[in-house]
N, C-alpha and C. Protein backbone atom coordinates (compact mmCIF):
# COMPACT_ATOMS: atom_id res chain seq x y z
N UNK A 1 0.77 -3.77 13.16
CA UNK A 1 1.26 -2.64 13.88
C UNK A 1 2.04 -3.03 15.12
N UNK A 2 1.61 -4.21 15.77
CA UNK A 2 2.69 -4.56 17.10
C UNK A 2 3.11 -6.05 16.85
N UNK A 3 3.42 -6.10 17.66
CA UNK A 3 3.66 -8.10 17.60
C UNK A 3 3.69 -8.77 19.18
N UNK A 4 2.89 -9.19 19.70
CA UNK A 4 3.58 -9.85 20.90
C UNK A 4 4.21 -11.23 21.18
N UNK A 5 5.34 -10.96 21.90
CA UNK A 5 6.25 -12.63 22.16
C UNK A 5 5.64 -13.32 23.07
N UNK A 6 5.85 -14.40 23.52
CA UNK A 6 5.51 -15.21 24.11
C UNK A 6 6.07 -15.18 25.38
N UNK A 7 5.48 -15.02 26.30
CA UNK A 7 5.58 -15.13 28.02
C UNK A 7 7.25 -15.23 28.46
N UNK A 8 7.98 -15.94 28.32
CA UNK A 8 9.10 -16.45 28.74
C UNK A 8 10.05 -15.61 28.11
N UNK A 9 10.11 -14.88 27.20
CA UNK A 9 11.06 -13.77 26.63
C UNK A 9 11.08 -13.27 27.21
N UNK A 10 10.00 -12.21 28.18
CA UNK A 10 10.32 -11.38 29.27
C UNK A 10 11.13 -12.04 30.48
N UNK A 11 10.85 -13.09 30.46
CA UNK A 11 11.54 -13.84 31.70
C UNK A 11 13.13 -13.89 31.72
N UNK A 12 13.52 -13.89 30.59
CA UNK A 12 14.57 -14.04 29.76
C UNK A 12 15.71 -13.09 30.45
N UNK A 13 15.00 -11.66 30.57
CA UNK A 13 15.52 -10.39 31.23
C UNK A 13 15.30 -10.76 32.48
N UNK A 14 15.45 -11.37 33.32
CA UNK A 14 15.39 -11.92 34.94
C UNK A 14 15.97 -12.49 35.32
N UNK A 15 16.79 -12.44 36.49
CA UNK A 15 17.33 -13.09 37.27
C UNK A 15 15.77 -14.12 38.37
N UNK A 16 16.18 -15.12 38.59
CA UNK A 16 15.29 -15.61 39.50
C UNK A 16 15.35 -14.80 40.92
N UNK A 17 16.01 -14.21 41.31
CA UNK A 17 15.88 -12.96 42.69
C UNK A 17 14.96 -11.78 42.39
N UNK A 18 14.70 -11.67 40.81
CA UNK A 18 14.25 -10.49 40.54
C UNK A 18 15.27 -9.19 40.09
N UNK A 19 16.34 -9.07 39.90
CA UNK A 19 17.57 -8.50 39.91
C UNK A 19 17.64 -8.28 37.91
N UNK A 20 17.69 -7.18 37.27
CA UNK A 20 17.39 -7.28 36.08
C UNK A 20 18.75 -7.29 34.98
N UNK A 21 18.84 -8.05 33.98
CA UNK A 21 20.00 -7.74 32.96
C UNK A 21 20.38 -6.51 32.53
N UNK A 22 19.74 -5.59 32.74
CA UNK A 22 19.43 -4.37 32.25
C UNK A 22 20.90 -3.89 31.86
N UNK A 23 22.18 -3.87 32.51
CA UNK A 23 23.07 -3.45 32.50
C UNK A 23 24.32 -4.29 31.35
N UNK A 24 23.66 -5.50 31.14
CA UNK A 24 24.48 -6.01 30.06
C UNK A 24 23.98 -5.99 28.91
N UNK A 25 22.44 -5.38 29.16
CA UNK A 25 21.76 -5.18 27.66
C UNK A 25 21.99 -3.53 26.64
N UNK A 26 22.51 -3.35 28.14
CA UNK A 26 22.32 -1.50 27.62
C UNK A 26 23.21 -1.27 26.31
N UNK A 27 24.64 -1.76 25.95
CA UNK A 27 25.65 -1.31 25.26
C UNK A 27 24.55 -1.94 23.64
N UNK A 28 24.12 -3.03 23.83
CA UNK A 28 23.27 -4.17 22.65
C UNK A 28 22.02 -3.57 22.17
N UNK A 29 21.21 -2.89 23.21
CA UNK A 29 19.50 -2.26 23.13
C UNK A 29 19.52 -1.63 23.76
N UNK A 30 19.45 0.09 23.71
CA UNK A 30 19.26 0.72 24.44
C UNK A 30 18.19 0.88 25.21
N UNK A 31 17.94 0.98 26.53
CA UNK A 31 16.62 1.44 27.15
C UNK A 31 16.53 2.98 27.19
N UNK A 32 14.75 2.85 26.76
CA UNK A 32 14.92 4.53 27.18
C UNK A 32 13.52 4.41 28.09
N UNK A 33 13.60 5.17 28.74
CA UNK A 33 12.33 5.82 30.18
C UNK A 33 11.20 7.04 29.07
N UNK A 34 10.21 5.97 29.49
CA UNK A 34 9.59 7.19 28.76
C UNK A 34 8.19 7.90 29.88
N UNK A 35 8.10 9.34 29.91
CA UNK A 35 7.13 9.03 31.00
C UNK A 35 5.89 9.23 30.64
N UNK A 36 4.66 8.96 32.16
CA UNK A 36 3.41 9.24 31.53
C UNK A 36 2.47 10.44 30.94
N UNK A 37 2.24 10.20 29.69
CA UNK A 37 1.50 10.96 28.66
C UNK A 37 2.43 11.62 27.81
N UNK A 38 3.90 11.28 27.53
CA UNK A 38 4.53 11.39 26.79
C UNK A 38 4.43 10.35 25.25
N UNK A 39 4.74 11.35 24.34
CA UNK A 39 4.98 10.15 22.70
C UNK A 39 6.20 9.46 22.96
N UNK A 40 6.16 8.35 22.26
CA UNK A 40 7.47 7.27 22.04
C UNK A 40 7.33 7.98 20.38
N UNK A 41 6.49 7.98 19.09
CA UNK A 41 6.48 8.87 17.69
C UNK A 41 5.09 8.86 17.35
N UNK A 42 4.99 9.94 16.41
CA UNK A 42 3.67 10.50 15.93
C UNK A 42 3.58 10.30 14.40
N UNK A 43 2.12 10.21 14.51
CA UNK A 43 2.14 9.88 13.17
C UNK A 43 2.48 10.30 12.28
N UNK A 44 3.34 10.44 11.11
CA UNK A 44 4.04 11.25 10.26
C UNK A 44 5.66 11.19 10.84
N UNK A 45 6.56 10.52 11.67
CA UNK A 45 7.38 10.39 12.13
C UNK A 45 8.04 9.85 11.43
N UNK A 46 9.24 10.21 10.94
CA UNK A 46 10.15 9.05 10.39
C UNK A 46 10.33 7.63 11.01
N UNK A 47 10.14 6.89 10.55
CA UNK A 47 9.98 5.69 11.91
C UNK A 47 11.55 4.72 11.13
N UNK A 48 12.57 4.69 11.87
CA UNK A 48 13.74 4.18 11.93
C UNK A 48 14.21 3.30 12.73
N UNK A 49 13.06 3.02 14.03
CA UNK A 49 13.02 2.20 15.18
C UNK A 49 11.91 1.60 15.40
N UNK A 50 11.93 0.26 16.29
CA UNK A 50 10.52 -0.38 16.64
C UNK A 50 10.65 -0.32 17.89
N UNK A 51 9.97 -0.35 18.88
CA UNK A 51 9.87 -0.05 19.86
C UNK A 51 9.48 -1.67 20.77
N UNK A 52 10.29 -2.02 21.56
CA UNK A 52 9.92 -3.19 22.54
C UNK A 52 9.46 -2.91 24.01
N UNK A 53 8.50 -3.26 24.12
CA UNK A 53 7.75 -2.60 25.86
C UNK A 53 8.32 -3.45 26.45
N UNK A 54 9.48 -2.87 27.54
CA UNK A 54 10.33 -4.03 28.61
C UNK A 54 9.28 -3.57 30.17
N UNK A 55 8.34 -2.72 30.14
CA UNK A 55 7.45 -2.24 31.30
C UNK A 55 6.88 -1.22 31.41
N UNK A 56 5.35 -1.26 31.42
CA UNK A 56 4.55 -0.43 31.51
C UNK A 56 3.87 -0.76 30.00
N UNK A 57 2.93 0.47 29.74
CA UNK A 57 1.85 -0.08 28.78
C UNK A 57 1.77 1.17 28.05
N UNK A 58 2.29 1.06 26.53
CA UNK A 58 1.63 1.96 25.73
C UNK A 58 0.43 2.35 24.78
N UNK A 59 -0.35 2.97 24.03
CA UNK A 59 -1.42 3.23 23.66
C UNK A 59 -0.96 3.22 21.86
N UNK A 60 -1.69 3.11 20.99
CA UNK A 60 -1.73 3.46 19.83
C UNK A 60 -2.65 3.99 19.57
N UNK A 61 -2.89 4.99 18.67
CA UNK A 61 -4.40 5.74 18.79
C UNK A 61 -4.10 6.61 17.30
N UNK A 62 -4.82 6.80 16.33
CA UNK A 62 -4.67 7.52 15.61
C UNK A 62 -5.99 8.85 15.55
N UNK A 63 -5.68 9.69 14.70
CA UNK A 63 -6.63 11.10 15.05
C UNK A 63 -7.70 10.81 13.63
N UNK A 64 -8.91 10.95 14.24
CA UNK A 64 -9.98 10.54 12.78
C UNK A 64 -10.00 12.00 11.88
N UNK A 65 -11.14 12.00 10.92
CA UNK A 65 -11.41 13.20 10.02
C UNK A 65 -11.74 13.85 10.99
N UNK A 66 -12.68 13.71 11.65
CA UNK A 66 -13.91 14.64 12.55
C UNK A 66 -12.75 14.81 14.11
N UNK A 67 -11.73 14.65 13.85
CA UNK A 67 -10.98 15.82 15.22
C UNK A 67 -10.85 14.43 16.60
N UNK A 68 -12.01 12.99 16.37
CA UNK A 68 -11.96 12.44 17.06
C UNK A 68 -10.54 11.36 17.49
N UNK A 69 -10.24 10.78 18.44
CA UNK A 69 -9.20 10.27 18.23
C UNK A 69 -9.10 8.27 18.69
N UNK A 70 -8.92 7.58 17.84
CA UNK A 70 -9.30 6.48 17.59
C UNK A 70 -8.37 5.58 18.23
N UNK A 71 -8.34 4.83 19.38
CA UNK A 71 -7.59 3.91 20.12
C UNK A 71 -7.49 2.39 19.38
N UNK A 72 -5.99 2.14 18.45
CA UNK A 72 -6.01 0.93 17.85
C UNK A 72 -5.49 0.00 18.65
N UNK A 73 -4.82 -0.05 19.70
CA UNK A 73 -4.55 -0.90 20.30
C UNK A 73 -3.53 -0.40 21.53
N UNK A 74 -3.42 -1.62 22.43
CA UNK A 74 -2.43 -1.47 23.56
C UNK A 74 -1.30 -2.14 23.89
N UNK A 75 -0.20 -1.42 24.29
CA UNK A 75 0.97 -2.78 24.13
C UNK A 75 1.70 -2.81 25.64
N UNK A 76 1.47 -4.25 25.55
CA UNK A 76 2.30 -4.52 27.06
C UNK A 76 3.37 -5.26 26.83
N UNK A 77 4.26 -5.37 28.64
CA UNK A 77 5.51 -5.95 27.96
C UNK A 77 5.53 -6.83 27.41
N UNK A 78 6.48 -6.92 26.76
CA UNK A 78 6.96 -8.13 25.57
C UNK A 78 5.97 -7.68 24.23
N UNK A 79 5.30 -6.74 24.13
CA UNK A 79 4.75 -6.36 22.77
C UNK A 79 6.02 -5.35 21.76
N UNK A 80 5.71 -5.76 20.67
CA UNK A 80 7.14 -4.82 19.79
C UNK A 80 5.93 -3.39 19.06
N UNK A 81 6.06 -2.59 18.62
CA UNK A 81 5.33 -1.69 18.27
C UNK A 81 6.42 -0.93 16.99
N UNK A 82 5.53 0.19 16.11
CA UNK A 82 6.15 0.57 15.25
C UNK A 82 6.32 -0.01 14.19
N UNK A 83 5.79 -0.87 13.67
CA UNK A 83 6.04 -1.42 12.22
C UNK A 83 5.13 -0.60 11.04
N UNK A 84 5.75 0.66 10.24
CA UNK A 84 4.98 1.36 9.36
C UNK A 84 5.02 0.47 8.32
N UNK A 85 3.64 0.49 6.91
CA UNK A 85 3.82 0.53 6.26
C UNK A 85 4.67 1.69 5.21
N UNK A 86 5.93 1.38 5.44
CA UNK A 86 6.32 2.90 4.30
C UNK A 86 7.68 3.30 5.42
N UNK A 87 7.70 4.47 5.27
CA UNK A 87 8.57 5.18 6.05
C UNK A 87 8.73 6.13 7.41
N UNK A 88 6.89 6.04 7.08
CA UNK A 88 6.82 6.87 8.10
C UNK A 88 5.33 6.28 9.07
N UNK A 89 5.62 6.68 10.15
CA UNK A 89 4.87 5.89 11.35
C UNK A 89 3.23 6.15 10.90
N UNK A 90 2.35 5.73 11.05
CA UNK A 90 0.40 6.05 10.70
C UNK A 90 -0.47 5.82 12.35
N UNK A 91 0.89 6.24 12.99
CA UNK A 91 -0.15 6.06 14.60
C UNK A 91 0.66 7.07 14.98
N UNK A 92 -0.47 7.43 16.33
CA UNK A 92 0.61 8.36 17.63
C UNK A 92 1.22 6.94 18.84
N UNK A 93 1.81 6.95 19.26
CA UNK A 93 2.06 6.02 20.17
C UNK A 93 2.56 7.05 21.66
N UNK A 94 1.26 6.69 22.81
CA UNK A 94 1.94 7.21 23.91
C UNK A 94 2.06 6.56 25.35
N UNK A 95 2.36 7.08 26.18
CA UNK A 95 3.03 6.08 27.37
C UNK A 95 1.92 6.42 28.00
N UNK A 96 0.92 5.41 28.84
CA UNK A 96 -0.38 5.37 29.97
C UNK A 96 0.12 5.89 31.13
N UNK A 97 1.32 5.48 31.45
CA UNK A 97 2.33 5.37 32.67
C UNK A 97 3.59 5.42 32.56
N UNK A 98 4.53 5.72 33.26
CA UNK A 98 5.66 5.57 33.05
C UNK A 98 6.33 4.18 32.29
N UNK A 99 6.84 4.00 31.24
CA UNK A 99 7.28 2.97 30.43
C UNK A 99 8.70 2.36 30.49
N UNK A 100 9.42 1.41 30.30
CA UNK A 100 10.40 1.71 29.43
C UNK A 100 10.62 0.60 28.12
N UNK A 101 11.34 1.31 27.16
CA UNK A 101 11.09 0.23 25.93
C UNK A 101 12.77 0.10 25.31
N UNK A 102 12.41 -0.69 24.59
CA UNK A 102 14.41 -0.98 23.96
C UNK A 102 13.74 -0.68 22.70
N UNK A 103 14.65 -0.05 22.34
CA UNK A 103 15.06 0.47 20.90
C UNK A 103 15.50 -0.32 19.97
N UNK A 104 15.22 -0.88 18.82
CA UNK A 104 15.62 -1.68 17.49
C UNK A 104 15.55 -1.18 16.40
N UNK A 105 16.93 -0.99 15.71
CA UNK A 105 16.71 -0.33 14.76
C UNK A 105 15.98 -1.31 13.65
N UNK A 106 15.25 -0.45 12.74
CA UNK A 106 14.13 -1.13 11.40
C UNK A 106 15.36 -2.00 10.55
C-alpha cells in the first residue's frame, strides 16, 4: 500500500540554506496542499495517481463490517501511497495536518 525511500531523496528537494526546488518541480510533479482532516481518495476511488508525502503525515485507515474504522498505516515524507490492487483505491487516505504531496501518475 505505501513504499518508503530512503532518507536522502527528501534531501534531494533542498537547497543546503533550506530554500526548496519546489518551483522547478512544479511544471514535472505537481504539488498539491492538502489540509487537515481532508481526503487525498477514498476507498472505491478511481485511483489514477500515487501520492508522494513531500510534508506532513498522512493516515490510511479503512472502515470495518461493524461501522469500526481500522488504521493501516501512516505515511511520512518520502513515503509514496496509493498503490491499488485493481483500479480502484481499498483505503481512505487522510491528511493528520496540513500536508503536501506530488502527484504521479499510475
Amino acid at each position: 500500500m505505501y513504499v518508503t525511500l530512503p532518507n536522502g531523496t527528501i534531501e534531494a528537494f533542498q537547497q543546503p540554506d533550506g530554500a526548496e526546488f519546489r518551483s522547478s518541480l512544479s511544471p514535472l510533479r505537481p504539488v498539491r496542499r492538502v489540509a487537515a482532516g481532508s481526503h487525498v481518495f477514498r476507498e472505491g476511488d478511481d485511483a489514477s495517481h500515487i501520492y508522494e508525502v513531500h510534508s506532513g503525515i498522512l493516515r490510511l485507515t479503512r472502515v470495518l463490517e461493524n461501522g469500526r474504522r481500522q488504521v493501516i498505516a501512516f505515511a511520512l515524507p518520502g513515503d509514496i501511497v496509493g498503490f491499488p490492487n485493481g483500479d480502484l483505491h481499498h483505503t481512505d487516505c487522510d491528511a493528520i495536518g496540513p500536508c503536501e504531496i506530488i502527484l504521479h501518475r499510475r
